[in-house]
Protein backbone atom coordinates (compact mmCIF):
# COMPACT_ATOMS: atom_id res chain seq x y z
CA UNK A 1 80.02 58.31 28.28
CA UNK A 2 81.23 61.23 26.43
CA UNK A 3 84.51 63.09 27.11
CA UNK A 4 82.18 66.63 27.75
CA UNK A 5 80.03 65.09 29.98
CA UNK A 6 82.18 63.21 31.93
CA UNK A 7 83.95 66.74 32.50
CA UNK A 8 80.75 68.23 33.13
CA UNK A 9 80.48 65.56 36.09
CA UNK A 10 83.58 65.58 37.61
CA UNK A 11 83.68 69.39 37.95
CA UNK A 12 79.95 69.14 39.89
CA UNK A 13 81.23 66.67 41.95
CA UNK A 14 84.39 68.55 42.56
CA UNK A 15 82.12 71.42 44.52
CA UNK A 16 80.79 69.09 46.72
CA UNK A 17 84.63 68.42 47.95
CA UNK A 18 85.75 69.56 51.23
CA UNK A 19 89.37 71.06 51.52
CA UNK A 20 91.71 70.78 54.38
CA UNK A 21 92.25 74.53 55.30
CA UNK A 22 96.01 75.42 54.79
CA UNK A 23 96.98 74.91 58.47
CA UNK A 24 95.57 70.86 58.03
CA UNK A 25 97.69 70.59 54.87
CA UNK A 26 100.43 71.96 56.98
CA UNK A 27 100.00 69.87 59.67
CA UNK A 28 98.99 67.00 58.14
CA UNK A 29 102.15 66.71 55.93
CA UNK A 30 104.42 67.72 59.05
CA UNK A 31 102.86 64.44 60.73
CA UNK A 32 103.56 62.22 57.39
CA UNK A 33 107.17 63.49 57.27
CA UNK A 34 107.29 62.80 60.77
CA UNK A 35 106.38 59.71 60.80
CA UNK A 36 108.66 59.02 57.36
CA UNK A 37 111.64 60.04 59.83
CA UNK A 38 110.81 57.78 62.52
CA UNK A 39 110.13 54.93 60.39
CA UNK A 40 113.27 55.02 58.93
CA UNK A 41 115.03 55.71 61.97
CA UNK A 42 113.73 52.66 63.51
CA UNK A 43 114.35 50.64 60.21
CA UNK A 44 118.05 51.87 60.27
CA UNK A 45 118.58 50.82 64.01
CA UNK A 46 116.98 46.98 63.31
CA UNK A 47 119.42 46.93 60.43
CA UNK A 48 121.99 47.84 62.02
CA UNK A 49 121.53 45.37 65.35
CA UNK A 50 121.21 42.65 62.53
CA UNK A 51 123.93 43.67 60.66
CA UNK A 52 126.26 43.00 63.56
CA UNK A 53 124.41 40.32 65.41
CA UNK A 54 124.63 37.73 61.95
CA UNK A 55 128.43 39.75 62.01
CA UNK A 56 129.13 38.42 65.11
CA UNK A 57 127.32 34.76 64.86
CA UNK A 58 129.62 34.38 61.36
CA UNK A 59 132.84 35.72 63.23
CA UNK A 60 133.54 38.79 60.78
């Protein structure tokens, strides 16, 4: 396949996309950070209870 008509493809294909509307973008990346946030959050609290659970079973 040729570099021109692989172009030629793609941007056909491309108008058969459908785009989130600008309050889904919104709202869709406000969940994904969301969810970021809480998954660290809960990562950071496990850690943590670790941390000073094998803390407390070595006696530091």
């Amino acid at each position: 396949m040729k570099i021109g008509e692989y172009i030629k493809e793609t941007k056909g294909e491309m108008k058969h996309v459908t785009w989130p509307s600008k309050k889904q973008t919104i709202n869709y990346s406000s969940l994904v950070v969301g969810v970021s946030v809480v998954t660290a959050l809960v990562l950071a609290v496990i850690d943590n209870v670790f941390s000073l659970g094998l803390g407390s079973i070595l006696g530091n």
